[in-house]
C-alpha atoms as a PDB file:
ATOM      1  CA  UNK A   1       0.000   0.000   0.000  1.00  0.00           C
ATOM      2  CA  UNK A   2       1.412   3.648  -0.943  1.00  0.00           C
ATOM      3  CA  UNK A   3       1.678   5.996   2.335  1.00  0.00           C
ATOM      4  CA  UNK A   4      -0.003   8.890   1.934  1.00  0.00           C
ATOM      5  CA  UNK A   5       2.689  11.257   1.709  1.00  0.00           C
ATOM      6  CA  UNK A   6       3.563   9.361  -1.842  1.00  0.00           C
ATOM      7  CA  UNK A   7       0.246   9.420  -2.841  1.00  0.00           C
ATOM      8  CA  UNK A   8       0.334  12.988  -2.255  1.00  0.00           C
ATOM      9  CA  UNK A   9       3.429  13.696  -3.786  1.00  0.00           C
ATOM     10  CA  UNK A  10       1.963  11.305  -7.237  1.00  0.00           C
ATOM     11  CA  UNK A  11      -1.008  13.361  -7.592  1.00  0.00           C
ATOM     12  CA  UNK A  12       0.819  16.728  -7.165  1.00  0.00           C
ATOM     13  CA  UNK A  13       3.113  15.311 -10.355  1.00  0.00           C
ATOM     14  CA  UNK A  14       0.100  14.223 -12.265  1.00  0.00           C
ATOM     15  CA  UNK A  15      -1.408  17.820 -11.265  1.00  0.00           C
ATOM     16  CA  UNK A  16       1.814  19.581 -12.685  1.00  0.00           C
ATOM     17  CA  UNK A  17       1.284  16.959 -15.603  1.00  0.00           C
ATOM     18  CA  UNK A  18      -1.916  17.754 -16.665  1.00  0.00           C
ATOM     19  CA  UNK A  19      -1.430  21.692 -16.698  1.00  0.00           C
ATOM     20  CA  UNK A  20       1.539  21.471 -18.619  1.00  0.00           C
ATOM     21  CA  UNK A  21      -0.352  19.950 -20.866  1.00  0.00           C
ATOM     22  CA  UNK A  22      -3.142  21.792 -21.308  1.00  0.00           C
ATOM     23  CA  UNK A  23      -1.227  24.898 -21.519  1.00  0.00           C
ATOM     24  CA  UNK A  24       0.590  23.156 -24.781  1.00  0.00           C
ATOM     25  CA  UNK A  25      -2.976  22.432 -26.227  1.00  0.00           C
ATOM     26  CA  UNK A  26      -3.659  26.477 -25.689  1.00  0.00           C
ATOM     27  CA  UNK A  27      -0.664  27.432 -26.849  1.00  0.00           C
ATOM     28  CA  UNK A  28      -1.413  25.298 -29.884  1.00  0.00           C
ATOM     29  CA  UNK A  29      -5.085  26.792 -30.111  1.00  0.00           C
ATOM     30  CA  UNK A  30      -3.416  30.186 -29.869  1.00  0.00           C
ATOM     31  CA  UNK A  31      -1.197  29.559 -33.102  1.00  0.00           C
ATOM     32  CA  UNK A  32      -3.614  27.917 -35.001  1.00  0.00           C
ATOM     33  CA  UNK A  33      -6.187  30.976 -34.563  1.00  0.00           C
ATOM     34  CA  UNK A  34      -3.479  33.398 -35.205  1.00  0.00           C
ATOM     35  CA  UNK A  35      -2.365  31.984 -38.337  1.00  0.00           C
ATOM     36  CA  UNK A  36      -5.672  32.346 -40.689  1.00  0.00           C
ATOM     37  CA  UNK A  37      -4.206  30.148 -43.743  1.00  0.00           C
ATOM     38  CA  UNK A  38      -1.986  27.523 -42.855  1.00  0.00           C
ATOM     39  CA  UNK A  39      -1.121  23.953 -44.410  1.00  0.00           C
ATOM     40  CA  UNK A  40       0.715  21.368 -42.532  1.00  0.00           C
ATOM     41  CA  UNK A  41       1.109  17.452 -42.067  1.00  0.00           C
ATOM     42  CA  UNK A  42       0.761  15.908 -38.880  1.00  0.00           C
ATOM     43  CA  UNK A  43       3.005  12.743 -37.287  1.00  0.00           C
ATOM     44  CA  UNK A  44       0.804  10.272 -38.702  1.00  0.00           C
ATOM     45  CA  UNK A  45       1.270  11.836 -42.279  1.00  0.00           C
ATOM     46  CA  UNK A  46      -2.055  13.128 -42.909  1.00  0.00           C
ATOM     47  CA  UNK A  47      -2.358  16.416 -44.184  1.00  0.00           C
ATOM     48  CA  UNK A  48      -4.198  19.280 -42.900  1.00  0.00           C
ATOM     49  CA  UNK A  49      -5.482  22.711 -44.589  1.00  0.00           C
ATOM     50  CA  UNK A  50      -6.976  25.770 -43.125  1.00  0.00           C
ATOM     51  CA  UNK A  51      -8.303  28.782 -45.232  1.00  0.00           C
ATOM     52  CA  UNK A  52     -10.181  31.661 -43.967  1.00  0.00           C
ATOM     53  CA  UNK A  53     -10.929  35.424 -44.827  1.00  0.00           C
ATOM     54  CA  UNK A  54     -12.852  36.375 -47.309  1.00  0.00           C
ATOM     55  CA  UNK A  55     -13.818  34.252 -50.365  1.00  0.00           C
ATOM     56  CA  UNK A  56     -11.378  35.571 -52.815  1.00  0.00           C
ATOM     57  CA  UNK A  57      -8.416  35.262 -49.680  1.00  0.00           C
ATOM     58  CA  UNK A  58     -10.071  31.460 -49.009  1.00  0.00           C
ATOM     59  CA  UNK A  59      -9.931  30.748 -52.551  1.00  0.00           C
ATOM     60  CA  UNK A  60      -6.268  31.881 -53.040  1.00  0.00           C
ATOM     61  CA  UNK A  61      -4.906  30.029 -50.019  1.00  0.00           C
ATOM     62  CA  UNK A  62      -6.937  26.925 -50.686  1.00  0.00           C
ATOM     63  CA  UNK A  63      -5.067  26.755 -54.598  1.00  0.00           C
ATOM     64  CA  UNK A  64      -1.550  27.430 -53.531  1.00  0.00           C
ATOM     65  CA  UNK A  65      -2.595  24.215 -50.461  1.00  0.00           C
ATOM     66  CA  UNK A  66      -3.688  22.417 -53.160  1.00  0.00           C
ATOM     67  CA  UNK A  67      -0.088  23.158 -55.446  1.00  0.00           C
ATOM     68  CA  UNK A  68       1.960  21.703 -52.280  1.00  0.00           C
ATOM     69  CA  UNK A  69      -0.268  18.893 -52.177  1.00  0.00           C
ATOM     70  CA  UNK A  70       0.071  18.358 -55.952  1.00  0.00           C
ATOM     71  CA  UNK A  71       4.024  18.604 -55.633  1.00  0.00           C
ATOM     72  CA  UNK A  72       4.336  16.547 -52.877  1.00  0.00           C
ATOM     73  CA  UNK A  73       2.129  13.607 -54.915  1.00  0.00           C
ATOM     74  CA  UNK A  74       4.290  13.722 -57.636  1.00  0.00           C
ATOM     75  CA  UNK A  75       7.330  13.996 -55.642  1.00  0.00           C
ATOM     76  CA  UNK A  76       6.102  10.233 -53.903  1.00  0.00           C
ATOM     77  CA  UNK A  77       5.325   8.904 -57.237  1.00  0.00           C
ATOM     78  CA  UNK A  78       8.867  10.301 -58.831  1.00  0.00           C
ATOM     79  CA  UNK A  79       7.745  12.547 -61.332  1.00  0.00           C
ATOM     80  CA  UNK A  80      10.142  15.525 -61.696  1.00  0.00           C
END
């Protein structure tokens, strides 16, 4: 059985833990709503696009995502 004192001491580390966590999933939030048009791939290789603004802005951003997307699918299939 854990004394108390080290059950203490556990849930103050899972306490520190969790918060540093969180913060990282608000600073993440942060840069993701302060960057309007952004295009990235994640560690499990999916791709992900955001576009807002208004339609002409959405529009542009959403063509030059889709021109990485196309280079980067004929870069995996070895076209030049």
């Amino acid at each position: 059985m854990i004394p108390l004192t080290r059950f203490a001491d556990l849930l103050r580390t899972y306490k520190e833990q969790v918060v540093a966590d969180y913060d990282e999933i608000i600073m993440a939030a942060d840069l993701l709503g302060s960057r309007p048009n952004y295009f990235t791939m994640d560690e499990h290789g999916n791709f992900h696009a955001q576009a807002s603004g208004p339609l002409d802005e959405c529009i542009r951003a959403l063509q030059h995502h889709l021109s990485k997307l196309i280079k980067i699918k004929e870069q995996k299939e070895g076209r030049p």
